[in-house]
Every structure is written in structure tokens, then in C-alpha cells.
C-alpha atoms as a PDB file:
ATOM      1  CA  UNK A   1      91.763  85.091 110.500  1.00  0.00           C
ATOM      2  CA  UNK A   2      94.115  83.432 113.188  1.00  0.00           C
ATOM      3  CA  UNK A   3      96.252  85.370 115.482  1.00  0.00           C
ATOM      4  CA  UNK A   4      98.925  83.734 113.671  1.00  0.00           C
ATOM      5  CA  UNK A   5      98.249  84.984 110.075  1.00  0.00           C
ATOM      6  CA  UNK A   6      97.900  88.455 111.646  1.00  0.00           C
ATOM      7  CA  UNK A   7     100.857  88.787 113.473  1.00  0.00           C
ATOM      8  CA  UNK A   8     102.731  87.229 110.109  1.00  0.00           C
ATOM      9  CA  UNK A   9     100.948  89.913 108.533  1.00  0.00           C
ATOM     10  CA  UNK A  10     101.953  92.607 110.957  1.00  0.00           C
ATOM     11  CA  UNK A  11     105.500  91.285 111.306  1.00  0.00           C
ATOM     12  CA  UNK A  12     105.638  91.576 107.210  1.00  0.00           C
ATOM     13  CA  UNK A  13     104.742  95.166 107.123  1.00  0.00           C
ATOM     14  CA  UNK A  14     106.937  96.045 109.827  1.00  0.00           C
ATOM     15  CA  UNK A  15     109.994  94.698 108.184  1.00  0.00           C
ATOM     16  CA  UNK A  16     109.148  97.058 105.371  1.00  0.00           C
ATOM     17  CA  UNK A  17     110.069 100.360 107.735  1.00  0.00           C
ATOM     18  CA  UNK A  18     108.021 103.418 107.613  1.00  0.00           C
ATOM     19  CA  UNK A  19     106.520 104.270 104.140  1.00  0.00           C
ATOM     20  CA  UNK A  20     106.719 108.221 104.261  1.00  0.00           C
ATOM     21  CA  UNK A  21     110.590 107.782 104.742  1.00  0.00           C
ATOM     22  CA  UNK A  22     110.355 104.955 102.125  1.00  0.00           C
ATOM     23  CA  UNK A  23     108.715 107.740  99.715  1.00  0.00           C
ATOM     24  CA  UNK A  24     111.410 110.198 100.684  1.00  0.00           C
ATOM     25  CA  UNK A  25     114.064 107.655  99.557  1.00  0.00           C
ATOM     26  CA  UNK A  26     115.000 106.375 102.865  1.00  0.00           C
ATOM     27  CA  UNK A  27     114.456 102.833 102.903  1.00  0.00           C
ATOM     28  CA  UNK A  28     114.510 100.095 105.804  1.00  0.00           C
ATOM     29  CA  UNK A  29     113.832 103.098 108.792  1.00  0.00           C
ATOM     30  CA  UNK A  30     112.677 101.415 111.583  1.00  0.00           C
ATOM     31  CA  UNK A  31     109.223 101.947 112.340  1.00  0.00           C
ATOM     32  CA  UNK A  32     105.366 101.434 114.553  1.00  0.00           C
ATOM     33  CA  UNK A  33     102.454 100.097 113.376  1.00  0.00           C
ATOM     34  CA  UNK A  34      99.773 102.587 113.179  1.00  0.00           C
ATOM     35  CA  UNK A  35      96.268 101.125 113.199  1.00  0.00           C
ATOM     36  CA  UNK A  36      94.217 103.125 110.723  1.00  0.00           C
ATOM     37  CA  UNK A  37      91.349 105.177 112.442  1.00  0.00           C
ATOM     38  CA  UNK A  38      88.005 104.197 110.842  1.00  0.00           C
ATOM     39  CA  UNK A  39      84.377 105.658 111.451  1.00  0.00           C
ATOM     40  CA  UNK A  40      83.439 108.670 113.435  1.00  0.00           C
ATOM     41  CA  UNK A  41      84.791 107.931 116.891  1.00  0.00           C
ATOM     42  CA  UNK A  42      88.253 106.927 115.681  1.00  0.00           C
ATOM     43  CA  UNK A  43      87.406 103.186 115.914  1.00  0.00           C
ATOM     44  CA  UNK A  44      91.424 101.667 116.033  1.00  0.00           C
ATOM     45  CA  UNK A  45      91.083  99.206 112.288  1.00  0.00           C
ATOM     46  CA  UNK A  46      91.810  95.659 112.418  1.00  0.00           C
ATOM     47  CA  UNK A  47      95.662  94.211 112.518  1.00  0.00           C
ATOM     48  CA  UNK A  48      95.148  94.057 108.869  1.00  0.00           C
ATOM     49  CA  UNK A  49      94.685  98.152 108.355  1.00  0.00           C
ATOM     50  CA  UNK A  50      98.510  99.126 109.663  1.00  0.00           C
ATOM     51  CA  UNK A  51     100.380 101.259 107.896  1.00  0.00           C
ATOM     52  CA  UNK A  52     104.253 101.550 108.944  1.00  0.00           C
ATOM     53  CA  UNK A  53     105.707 104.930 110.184  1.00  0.00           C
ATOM     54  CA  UNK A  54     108.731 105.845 112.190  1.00  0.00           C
ATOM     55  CA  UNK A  55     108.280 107.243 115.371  1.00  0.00           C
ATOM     56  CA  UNK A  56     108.588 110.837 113.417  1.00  0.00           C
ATOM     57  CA  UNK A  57     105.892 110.581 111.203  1.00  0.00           C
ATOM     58  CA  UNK A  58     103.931 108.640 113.996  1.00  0.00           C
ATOM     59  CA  UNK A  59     103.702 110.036 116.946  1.00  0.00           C
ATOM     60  CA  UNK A  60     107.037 112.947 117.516  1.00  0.00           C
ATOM     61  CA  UNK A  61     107.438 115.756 116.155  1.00  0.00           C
ATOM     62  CA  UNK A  62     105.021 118.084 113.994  1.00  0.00           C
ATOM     63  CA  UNK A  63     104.939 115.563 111.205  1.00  0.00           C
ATOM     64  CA  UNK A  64     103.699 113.263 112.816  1.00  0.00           C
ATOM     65  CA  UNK A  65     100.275 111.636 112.615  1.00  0.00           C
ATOM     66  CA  UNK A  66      99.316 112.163 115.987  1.00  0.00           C
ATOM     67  CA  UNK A  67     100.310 115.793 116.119  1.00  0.00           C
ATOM     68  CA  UNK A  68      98.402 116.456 113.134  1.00  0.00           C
ATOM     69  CA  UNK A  69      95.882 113.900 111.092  1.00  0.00           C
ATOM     70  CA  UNK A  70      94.764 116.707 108.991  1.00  0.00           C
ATOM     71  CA  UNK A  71      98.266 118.428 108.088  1.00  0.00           C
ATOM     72  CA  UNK A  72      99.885 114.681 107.723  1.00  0.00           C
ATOM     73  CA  UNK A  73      97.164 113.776 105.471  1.00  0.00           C
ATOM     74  CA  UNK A  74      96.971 116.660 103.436  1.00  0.00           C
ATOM     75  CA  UNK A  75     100.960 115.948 103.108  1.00  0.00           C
ATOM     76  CA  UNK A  76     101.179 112.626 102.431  1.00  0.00           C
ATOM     77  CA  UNK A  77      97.676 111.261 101.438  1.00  0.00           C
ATOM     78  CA  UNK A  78      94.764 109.623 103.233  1.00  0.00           C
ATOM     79  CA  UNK A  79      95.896 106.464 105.378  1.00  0.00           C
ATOM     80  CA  UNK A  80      93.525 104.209 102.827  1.00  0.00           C
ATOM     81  CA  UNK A  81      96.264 105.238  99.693  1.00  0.00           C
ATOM     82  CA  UNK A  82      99.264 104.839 102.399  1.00  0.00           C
ATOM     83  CA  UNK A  83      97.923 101.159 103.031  1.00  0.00           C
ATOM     84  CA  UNK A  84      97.143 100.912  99.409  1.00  0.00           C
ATOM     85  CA  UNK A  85     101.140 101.763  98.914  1.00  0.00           C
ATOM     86  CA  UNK A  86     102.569  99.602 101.703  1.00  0.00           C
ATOM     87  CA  UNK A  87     100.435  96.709 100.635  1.00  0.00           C
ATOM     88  CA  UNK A  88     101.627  96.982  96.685  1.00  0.00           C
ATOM     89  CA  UNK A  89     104.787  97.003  98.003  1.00  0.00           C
ATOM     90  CA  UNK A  90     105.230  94.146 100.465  1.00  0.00           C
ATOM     91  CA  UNK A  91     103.141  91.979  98.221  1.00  0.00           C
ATOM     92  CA  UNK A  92     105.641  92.802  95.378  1.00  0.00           C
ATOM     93  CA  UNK A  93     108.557  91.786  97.350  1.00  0.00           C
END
């Protein structure tokens, strides 16, 4: 894929806002891409594995991501079924 079609891609879930907000009713937050973490080591996924989330449910906070993998997924799913979501969406749009 071309740097092009990835950063449409990118630019197309961004515009969607965070999808834990989203399932909370709040739609359009702003949000970060968050590269999905694949394999042991926490290899960062391709520009095709992001999943939107705000900077609460990213990175501040203890709902975030980065505060707590475990306690976010348990929460709110695995980040394969959040892609799964934000892709359904944005390619229902």
C-alpha cells in the first residue's frame, strides 16, 4: 500500500473521533490514533491496525490504554473487536 492510501486511511478513522466515547454516546470527540500492539514484544501494527481514542481513553487518566491494557480491555474489549467496530463503522458511512 502507498503512503497515500494509508494516510487516507488514517485520516478516515480519525475523523470518526474516539470509539469508546462513540459507544458511550458521545460522538465526533476528538481523538489519537493508537497503533494496535501485536505479538509478544508489543510490535506497534501497521497504519492500517489504528483504532481511534481520545486522549482519555488513550493515554490520561486511569482509563486509559496506556495506564492499563488489561483493565481497558477487560472494559471495553480486545483492540481486534475495537478495530472490528471502527472499521464497520467508517466503512458504513
Amino acid at each position: 500500500m502507498s503512503k497515500k492510501e494509508e494516510q487516507r486511511h488514517m485520516d478516515k478513522i480519525a475523523s470518526f473521533g474516539c470509539i469508546i466515547c462513540h459507544l458511550l454516546g458521545y460522538e465526533e470527540s476528538p481523538c489519537e490514533l493508537h497503533h494496535i500492539k501485536e505479538g509478544r514484544m508489543g510490535k506497534k501494527s501497521s497504519n492500517f491496525k489504528v483504532i481511534p481514542l481520545c486522549p482519555k481513553h488513550h493515554r490520561i487518566g486511569k482509563e486509559s490504554y496506556h495506564y492499563s491494557p488489561k483493565n481497558f480491555e477487560e472494559k471495553w474489549g480486545t483492540q481486534e473487536k475495537l478495530l472490528e467496530k471502527v472499521l464497520t463503522y467508517v466503512n458504513n458511512e
